[in-house]
Protein backbone atom coordinates (compact mmCIF):
# COMPACT_ATOMS: atom_id res chain seq x y z
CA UNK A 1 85.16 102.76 90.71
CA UNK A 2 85.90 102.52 94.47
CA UNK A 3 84.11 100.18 96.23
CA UNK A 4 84.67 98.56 100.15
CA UNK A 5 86.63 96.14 98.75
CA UNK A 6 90.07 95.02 98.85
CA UNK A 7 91.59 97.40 97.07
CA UNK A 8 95.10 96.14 94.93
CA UNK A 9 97.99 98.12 93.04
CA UNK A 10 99.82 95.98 90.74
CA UNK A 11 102.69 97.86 89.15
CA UNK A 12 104.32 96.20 86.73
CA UNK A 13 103.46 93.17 86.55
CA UNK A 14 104.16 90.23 84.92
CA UNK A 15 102.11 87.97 82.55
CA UNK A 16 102.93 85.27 85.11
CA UNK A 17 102.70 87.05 87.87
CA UNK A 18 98.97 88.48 86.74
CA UNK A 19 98.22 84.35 85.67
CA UNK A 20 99.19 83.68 89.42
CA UNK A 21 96.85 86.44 91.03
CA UNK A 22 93.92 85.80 88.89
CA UNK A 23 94.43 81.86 89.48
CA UNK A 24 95.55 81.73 93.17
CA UNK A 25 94.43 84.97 94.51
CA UNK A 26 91.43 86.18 92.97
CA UNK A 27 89.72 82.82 92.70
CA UNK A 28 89.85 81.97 96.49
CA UNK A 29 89.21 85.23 97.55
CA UNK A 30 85.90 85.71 99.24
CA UNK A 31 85.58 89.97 98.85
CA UNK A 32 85.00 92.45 96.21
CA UNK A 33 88.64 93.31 95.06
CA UNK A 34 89.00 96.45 93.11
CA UNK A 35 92.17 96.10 90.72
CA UNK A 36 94.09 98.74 89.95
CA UNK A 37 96.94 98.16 87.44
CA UNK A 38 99.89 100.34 86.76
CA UNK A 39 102.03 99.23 83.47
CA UNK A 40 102.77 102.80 81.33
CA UNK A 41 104.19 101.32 77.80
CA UNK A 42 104.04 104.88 76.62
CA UNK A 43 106.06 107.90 77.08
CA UNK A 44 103.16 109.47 79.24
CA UNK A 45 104.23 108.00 82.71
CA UNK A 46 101.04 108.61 85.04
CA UNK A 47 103.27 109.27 88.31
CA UNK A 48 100.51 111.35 89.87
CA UNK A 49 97.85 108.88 89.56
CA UNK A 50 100.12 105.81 90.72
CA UNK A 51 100.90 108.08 93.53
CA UNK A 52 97.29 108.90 94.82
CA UNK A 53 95.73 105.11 93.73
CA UNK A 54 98.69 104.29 96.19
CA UNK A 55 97.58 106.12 99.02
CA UNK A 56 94.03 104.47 99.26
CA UNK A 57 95.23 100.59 98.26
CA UNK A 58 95.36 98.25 100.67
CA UNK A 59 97.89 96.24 99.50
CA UNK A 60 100.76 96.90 96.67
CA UNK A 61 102.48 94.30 94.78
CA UNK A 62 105.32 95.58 92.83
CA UNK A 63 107.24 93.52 90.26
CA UNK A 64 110.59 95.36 90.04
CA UNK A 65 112.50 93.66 87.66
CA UNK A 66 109.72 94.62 85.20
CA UNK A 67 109.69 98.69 86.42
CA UNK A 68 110.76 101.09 84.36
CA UNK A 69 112.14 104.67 84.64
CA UNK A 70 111.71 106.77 86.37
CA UNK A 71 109.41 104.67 88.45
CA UNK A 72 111.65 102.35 89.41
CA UNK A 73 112.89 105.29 91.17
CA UNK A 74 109.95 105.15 93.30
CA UNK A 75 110.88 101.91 94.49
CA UNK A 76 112.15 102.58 98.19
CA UNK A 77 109.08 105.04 98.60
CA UNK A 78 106.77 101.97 98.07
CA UNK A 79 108.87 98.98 99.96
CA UNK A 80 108.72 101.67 102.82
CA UNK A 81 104.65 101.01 103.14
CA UNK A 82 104.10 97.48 105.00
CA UNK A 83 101.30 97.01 102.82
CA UNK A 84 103.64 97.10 99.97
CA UNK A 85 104.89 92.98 98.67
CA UNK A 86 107.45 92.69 95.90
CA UNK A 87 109.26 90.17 93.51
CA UNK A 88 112.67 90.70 92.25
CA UNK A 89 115.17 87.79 90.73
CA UNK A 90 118.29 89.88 92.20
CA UNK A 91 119.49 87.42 95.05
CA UNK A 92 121.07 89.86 97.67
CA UNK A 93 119.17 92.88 97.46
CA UNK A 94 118.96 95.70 99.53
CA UNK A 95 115.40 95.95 99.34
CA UNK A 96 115.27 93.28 102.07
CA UNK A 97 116.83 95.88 104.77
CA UNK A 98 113.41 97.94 103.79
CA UNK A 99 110.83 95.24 103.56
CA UNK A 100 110.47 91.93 104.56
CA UNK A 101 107.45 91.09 102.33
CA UNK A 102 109.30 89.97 99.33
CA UNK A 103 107.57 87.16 96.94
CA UNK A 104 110.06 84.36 96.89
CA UNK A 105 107.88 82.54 94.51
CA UNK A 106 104.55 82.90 92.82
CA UNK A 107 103.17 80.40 94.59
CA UNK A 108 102.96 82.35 97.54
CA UNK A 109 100.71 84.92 96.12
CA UNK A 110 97.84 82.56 97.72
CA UNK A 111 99.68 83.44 101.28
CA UNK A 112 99.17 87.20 100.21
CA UNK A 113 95.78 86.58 100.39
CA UNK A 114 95.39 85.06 103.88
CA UNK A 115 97.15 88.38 105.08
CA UNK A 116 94.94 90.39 103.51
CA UNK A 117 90.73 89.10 104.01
């Protein structure tokens, strides 16, 4: 269901991470958000729908310490959106050369939200 609301990919996430968005995000937010969540534990990757949910989401938050294979692989095409944020515990990572709107902490997922509404 597609709505004109905020529309959010989490891929990946963690349980903390999820705790955080639900607590600091989604509880202060003042718009519909549709929630889209990406976290295959399968063998059936859905590549083609994270792909196209992608596309139309306004903002992406990918957790990829958590990512698996072979999304992970997918992880420069999404840091190349600037609607794309992302947590990682490596300390000098290339990622930052491709995006600048890296999650130092999860108490900064409240900041996501001014950017966003």
């Amino acid at each position: 269901v597609n709505t004109q609301g905020l529309n959010l990919l989490l891929v990946y996430p963690s349980h903390e991470l999820l705790t955080e968005i639900q607590n600091r995000f989604l509880a202060t937010v003042e718009t519909d958000v549709n929630l889209y969540l990406y976290n295959c534990i399968d063998e059936e990757m859905e590549i083609d729908w994270l792909l196209d949910v992608a596309k139309f989401c306004d903002t992406i938050v990918l957790d990829i310490d958590n990512m698996r294979y072979p999304e992970r692989d997918l992880t420069a095409f999404f840091l190349a959106n600037p609607r794309t944020y992302w947590l990682t515990n490596a300390v000098d990572s290339v990622y930052n050369k491709l995006n600048k709107n890296r999650i130092l902490n999860l108490e900064t997922i409240a900041e996501i939200g001014g950017t966003l509404v």
